[in-house]
C-alpha atoms as a PDB file:
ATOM      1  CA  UNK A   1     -46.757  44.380   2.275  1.00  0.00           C
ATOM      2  CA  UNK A   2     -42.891  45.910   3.410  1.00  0.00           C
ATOM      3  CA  UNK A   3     -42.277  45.956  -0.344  1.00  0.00           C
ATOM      4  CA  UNK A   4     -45.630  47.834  -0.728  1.00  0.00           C
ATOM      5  CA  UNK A   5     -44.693  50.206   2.014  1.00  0.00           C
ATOM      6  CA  UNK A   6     -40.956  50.976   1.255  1.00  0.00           C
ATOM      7  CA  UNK A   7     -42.236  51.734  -2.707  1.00  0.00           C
ATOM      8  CA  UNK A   8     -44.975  54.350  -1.325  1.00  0.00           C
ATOM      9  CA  UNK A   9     -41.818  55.344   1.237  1.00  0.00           C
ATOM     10  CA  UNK A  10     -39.469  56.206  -1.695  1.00  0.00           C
ATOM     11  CA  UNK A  11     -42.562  57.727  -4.120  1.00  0.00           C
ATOM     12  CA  UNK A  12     -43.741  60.372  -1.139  1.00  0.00           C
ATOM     13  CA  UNK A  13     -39.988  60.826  -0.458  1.00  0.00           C
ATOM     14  CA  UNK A  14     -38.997  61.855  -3.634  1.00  0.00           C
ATOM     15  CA  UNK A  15     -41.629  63.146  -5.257  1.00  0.00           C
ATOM     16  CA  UNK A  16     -44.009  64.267  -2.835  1.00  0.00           C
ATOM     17  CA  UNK A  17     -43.743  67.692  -3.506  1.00  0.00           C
ATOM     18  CA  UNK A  18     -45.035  67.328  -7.231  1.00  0.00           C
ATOM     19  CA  UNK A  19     -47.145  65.011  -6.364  1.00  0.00           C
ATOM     20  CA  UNK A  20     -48.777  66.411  -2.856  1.00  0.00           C
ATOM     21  CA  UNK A  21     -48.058  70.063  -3.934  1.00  0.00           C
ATOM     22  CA  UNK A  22     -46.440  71.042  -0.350  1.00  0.00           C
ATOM     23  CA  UNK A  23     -43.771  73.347  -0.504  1.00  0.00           C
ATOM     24  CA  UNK A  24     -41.010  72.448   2.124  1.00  0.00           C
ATOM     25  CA  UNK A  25     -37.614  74.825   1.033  1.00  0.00           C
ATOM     26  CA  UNK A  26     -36.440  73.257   4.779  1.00  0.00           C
ATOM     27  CA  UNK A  27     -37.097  69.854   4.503  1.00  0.00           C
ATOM     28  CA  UNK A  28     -39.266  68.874   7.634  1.00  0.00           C
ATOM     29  CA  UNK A  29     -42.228  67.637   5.466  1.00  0.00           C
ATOM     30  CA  UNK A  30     -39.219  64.818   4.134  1.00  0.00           C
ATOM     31  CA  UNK A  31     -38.069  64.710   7.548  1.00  0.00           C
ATOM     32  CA  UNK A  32     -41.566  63.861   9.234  1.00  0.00           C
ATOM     33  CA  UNK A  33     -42.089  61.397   6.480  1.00  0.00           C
ATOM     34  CA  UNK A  34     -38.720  59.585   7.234  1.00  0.00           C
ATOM     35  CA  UNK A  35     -39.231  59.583  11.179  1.00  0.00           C
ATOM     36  CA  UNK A  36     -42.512  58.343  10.869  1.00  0.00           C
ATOM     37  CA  UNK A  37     -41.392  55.327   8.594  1.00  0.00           C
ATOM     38  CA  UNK A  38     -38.755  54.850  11.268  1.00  0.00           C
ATOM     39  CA  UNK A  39     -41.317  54.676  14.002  1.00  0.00           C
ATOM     40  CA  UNK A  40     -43.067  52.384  11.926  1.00  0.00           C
ATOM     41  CA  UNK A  41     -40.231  49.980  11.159  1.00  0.00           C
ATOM     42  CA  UNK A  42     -39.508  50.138  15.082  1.00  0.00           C
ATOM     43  CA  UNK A  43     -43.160  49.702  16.311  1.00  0.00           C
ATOM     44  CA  UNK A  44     -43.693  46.855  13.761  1.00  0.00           C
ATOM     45  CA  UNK A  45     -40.381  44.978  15.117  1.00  0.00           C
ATOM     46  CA  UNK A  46     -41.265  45.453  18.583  1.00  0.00           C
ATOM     47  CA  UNK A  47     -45.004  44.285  18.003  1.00  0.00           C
ATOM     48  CA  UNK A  48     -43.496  41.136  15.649  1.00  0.00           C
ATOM     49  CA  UNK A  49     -40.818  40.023  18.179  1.00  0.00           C
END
Protein backbone atom coordinates (compact mmCIF):
# COMPACT_ATOMS: atom_id res chain seq x y z
CA UNK A 1 0.00 0.00 0.00
CA UNK A 2 3.27 2.71 0.74
CA UNK A 3 4.45 1.54 -2.68
CA UNK A 4 0.91 2.30 -4.02
CA UNK A 5 0.92 5.65 -2.35
CA UNK A 6 4.51 6.96 -3.07
CA UNK A 7 3.76 5.90 -7.09
CA UNK A 8 0.38 8.11 -7.05
CA UNK A 9 2.84 10.68 -4.84
CA UNK A 10 5.42 10.96 -7.70
CA UNK A 11 2.52 10.72 -10.74
CA UNK A 12 0.39 13.90 -9.12
CA UNK A 13 3.83 15.45 -8.39
CA UNK A 14 5.10 15.46 -11.64
CA UNK A 15 2.56 15.41 -13.82
CA UNK A 16 -0.34 16.73 -12.21
CA UNK A 17 -0.64 19.64 -14.14
CA UNK A 18 -1.22 17.66 -17.51
CA UNK A 19 -2.96 15.38 -15.97
CA UNK A 20 -5.37 17.52 -13.42
CA UNK A 21 -5.20 20.59 -15.77
CA UNK A 22 -4.40 23.16 -12.74
CA UNK A 23 -2.23 25.81 -13.58
CA UNK A 24 0.20 26.61 -10.61
CA UNK A 25 3.20 29.17 -12.28
CA UNK A 26 4.04 29.39 -8.14
CA UNK A 27 4.10 26.07 -7.13
CA UNK A 28 1.69 25.80 -4.03
CA UNK A 29 -0.59 23.20 -5.76
CA UNK A 30 3.08 20.89 -5.67
CA UNK A 31 3.67 22.30 -2.40
CA UNK A 32 0.17 21.31 -0.79
CA UNK A 33 0.58 17.97 -2.40
CA UNK A 34 4.07 17.41 -0.75
CA UNK A 35 2.95 18.72 2.84
CA UNK A 36 0.06 16.71 2.79
CA UNK A 37 2.08 13.43 1.95
CA UNK A 38 4.30 14.60 4.79
CA UNK A 39 1.42 14.82 7.18
CA UNK A 40 0.49 11.58 6.03
CA UNK A 41 3.83 9.82 6.47
CA UNK A 42 3.87 11.55 10.07
CA UNK A 43 0.22 10.73 11.09
CA UNK A 44 0.66 7.11 9.82
CA UNK A 45 4.01 6.70 12.04
CA UNK A 46 2.51 8.17 14.97
CA UNK A 47 -0.79 6.02 14.61
CA UNK A 48 1.65 2.69 13.79
CA UNK A 49 4.05 3.24 16.74
Amino acid sequence: MGALAIMLFIALFAFGEDIMGWNDPSGQVQLALFMAFLFGIIGGYRTKG
